[in-house]
Protein backbone atom coordinates (compact mmCIF):
# COMPACT_ATOMS: atom_id res chain seq x y z
CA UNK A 1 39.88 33.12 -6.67
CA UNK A 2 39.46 36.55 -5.91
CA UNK A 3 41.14 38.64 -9.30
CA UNK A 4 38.42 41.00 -8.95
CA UNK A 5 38.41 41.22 -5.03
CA UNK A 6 36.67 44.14 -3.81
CA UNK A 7 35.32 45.68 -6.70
CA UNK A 8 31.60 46.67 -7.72
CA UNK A 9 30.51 45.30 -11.85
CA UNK A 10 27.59 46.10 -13.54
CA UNK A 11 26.45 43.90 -15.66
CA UNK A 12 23.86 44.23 -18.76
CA UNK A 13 21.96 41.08 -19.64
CA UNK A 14 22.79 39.37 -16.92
CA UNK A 15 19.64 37.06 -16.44
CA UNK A 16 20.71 34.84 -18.84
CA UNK A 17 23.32 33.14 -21.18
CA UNK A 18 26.58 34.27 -21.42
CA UNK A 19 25.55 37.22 -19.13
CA UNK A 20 24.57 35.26 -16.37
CA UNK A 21 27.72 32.69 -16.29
CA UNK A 22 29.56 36.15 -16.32
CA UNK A 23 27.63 37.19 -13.23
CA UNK A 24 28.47 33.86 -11.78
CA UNK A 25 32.19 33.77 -12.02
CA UNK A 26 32.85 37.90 -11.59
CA UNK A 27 31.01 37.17 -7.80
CA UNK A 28 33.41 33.51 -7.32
CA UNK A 29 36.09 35.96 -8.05
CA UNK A 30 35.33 38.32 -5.25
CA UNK A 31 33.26 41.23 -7.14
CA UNK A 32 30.19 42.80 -5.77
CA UNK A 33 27.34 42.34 -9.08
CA UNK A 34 24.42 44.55 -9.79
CA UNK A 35 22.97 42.22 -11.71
CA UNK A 36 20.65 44.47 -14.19
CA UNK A 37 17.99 42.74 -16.73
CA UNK A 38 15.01 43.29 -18.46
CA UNK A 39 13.40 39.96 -16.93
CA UNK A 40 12.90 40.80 -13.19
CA UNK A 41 12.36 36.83 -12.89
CA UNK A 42 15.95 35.77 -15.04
CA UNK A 43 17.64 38.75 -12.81
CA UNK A 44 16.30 37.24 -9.68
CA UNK A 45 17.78 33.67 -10.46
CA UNK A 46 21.24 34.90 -11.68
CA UNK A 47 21.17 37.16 -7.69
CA UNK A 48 19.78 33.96 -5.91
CA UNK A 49 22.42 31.77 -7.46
CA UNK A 50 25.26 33.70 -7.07
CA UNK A 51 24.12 33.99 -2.86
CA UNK A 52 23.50 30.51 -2.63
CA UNK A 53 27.12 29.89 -3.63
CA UNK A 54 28.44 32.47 -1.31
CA UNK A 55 28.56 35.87 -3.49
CA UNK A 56 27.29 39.33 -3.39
CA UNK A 57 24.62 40.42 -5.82
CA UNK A 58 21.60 42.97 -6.13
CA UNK A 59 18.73 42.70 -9.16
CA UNK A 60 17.77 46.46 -10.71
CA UNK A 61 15.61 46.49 -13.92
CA UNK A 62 15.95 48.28 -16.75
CA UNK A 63 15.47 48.35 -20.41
CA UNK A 64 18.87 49.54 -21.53
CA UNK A 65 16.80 51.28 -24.50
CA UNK A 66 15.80 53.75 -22.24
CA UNK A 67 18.35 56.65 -21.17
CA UNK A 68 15.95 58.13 -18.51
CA UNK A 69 15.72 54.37 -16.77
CA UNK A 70 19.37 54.04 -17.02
CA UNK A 71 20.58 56.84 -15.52
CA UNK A 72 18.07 56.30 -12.45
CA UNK A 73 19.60 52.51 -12.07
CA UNK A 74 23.27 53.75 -12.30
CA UNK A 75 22.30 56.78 -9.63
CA UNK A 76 21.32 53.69 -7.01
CA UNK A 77 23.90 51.44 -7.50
CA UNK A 78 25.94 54.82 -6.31
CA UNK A 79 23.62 55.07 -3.24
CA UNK A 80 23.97 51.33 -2.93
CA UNK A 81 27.67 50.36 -3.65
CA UNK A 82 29.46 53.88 -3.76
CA UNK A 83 30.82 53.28 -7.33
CA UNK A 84 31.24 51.57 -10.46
CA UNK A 85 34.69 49.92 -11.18
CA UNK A 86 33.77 47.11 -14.19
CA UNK A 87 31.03 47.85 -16.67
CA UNK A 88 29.92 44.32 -18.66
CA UNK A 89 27.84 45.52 -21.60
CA UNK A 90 26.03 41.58 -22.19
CA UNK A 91 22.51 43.21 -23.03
CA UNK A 92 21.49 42.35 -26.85
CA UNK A 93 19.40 40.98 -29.17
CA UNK A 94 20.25 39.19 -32.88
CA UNK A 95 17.18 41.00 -34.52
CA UNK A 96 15.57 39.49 -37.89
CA UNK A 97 17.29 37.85 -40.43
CA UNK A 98 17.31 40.15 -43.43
CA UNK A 99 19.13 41.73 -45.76
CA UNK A 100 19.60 45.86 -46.12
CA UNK A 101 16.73 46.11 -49.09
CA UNK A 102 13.88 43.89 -46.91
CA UNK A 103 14.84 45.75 -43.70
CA UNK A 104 12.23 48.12 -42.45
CA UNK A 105 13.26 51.36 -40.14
CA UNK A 106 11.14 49.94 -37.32
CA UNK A 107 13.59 46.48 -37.39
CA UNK A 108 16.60 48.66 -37.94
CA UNK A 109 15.70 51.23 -34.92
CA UNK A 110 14.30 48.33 -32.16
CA UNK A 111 18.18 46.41 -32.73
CA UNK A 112 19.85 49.59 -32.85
CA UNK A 113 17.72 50.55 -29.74
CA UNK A 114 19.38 47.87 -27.62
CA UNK A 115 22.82 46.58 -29.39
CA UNK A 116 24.08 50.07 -29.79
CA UNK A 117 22.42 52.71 -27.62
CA UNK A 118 21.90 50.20 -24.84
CA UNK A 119 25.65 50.29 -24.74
CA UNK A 120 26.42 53.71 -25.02
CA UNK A 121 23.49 54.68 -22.53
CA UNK A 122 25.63 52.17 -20.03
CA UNK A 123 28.82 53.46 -20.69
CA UNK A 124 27.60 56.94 -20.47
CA UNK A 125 26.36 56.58 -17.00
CA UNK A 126 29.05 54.63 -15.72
CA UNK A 127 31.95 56.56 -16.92
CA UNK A 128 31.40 59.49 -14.42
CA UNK A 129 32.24 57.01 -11.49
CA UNK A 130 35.37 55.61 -13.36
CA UNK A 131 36.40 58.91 -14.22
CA UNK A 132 36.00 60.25 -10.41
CA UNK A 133 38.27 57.66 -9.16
CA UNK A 134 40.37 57.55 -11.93
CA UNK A 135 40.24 53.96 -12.79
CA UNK A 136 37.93 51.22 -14.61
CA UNK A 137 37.30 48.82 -17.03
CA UNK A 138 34.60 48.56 -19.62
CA UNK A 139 34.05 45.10 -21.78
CA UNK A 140 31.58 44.78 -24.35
CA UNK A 141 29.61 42.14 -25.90
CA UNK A 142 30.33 42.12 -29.85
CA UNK A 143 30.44 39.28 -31.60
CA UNK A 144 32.85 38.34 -34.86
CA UNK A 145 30.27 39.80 -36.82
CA UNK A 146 31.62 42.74 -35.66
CA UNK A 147 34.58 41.92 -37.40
CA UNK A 148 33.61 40.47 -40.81
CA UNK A 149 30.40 40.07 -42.67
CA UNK A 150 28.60 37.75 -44.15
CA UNK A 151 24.67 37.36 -45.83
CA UNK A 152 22.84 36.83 -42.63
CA UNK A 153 21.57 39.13 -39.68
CA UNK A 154 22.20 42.51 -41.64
CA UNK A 155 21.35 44.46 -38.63
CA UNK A 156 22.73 42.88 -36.30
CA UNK A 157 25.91 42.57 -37.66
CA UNK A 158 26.10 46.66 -38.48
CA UNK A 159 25.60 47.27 -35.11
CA UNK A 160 28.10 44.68 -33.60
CA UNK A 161 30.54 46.90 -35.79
CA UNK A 162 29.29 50.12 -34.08
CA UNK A 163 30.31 47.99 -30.93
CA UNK A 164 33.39 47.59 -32.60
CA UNK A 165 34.52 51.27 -32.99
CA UNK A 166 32.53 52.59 -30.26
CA UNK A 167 35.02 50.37 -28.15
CA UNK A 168 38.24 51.50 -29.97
CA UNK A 169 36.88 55.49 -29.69
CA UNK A 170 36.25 55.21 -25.76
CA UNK A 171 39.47 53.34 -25.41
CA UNK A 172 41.79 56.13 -27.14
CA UNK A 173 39.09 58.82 -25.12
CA UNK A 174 39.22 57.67 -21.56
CA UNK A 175 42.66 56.23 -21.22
CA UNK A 176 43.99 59.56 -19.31
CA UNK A 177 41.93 58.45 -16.94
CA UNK A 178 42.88 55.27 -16.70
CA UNK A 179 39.83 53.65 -17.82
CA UNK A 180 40.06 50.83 -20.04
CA UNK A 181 37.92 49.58 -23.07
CA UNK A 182 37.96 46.30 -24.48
CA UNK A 183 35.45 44.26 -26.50
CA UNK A 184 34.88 40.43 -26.53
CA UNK A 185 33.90 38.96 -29.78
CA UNK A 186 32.19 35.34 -29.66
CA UNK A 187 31.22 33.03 -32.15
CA UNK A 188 28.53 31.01 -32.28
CA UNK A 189 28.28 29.82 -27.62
CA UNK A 190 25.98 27.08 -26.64
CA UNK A 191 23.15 29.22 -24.48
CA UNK A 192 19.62 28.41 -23.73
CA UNK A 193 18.70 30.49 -27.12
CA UNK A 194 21.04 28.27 -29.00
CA UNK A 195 20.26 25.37 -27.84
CA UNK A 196 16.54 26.16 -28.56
CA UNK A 197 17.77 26.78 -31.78
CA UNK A 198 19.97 23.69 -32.12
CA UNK A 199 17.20 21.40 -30.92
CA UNK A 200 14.68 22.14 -34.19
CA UNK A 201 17.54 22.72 -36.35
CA UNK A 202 17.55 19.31 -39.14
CA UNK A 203 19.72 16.57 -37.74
CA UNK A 204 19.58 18.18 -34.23
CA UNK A 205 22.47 19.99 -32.30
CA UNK A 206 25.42 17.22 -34.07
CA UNK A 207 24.49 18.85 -37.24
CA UNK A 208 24.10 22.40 -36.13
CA UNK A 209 27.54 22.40 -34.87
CA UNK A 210 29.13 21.12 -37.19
CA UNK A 211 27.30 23.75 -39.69
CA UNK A 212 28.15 26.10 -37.64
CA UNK A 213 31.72 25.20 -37.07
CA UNK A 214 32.70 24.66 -40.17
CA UNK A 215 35.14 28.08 -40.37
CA UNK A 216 36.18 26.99 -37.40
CA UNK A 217 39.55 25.53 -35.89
CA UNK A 218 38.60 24.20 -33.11
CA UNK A 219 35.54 22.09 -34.47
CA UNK A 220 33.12 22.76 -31.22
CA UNK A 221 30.49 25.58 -30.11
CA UNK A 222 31.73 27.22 -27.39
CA UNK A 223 30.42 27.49 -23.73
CA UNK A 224 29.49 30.53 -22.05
CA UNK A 225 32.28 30.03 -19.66
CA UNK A 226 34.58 30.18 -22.78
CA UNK A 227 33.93 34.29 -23.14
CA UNK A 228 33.28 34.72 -19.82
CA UNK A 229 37.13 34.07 -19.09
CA UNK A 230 37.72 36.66 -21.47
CA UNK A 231 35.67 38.96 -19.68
CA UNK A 232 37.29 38.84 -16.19
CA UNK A 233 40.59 38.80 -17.71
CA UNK A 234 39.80 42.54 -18.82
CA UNK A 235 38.01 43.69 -15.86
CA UNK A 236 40.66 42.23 -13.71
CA UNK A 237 44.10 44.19 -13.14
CA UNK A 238 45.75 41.54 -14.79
CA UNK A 239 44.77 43.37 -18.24
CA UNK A 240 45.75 46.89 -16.37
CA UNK A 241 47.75 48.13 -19.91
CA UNK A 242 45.53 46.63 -22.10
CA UNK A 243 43.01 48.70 -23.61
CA UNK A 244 40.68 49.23 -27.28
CA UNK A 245 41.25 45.66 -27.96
CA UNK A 246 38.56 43.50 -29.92
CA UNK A 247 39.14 39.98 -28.61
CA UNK A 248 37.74 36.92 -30.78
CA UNK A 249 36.43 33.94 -28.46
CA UNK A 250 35.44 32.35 -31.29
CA UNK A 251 37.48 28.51 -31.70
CA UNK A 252 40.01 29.92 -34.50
CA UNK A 253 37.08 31.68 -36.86
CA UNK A 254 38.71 34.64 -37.12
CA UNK A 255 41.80 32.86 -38.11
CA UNK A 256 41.33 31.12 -40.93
């Protein structure tokens, strides 16, 4: 308890999934959240759960599309909590399933809209609190297809590899100011949209795991708590000279 004691996170996505268990243990661990979603409802739950065990949390909308709506959500958490020491970029979508010659420029643009812009609109508004007092630690949300390919999720997998570099570039950028820049990059973790998934999928979640583990070492899906370790372990000053590393959470995928 309390490796990030007295610090304020933002965190994207946070009404759900792997966002939300984030929330969850960055507030058991001492943090102040601004808890920022799309879903004023999901926000609302991740805030109310995180009091009822004790934390400190406050809900702001905002479509991290939109620069205009960002910038006015990182200007009151300023008013609100004075600064900005952890940035969590969670917020995402997967996008359709289709190769580069099917895609249209309207699929392209909405994923790009959210898994790569949302990111850098975040970033861009945080960093001039980090940069004021000289200290701070960003983590995004990539995912191992940010790291390899393969022929599903075209998209989404280019702009998991923007995610990718954008994180090395702001980690060899911001470092004189002691900011840090790390990415997290999970494989396939058991959330509500998974296990949606899972539950249709032929031969129900047994066989979807082991489909979907197959690559795998360690022959399970993971858990959102599995990534959100990762997370606090690079917003905490445990990880204070480690920086513009791309961390697979992902059971041994990327090893094999």
């Amino acid at each position: 308890m309390g490796r990030l004691r007295g610090k304020i996170a933002v965190i994207t996505g946070a009404g759900s999934g792997m966002g939300r268990v984030t929330s969850e243990l960055f507030a058991q661990e001492g943090a102040t959240v601004a808890v920022t979603d799309l879903s004023v409802e999901r926000g609302k739950e991740t805030v109310a759960v995180i009091e009822e065990a004790g934390g400190r949390a406050q809900f702001w909308q905002v479509d991290v599309s939109q620069e205009a709506g960002v910038a006015q959500v990182y200007q009151e958490i300023g008013w609100e909590f004075g600064t900005v020491d952890v940035l969590v970029n969670c917020a995402g979508i997967i996008g359709v399933d289709k190769p580069t010659h099917e895609l249209s420029e309207a699929e392209w643009d909405s994923l790009f809209d959210i898994d790569v812009k949302g990111v850098f609109f975040s970033t861009k508004h945080a960093l001039p609190y980090m940069i004021a007092q000289n200290s701070g630690s960003i983590v995004n949300f990539s995912s191992i297809y940010g790291l390899t390919g393969n022929d599903e999720f075209t998209a989404y997998h280019v702009a998991k590899g923007a995610v990718t570099m954008m994180t090395k570039q702001d980690a060899a950028t911001y470092g004189k100011y002691n900011i840090r820049v790390n990415s997290v990059h999970p494989s396939t973790v058991l959330t509500p949209l998974v296990e949606g998934i899972a539950e249709t999928f032929p031969g129900g979640l047994r066989e979807y795991e082991k489909v979907n583990t197959a690559n795998q070492s360690i022959r399970r899906l993971g858990q959102p708590l599995d990534v959100a370790y990762g997370v606090l372990y690079f917003a905490s000053d445990e990880s204070s000279w480690v920086t513009g590393v791309n961390l697979p959470i992902d059971g041994g995928f990327m090893a094999r």
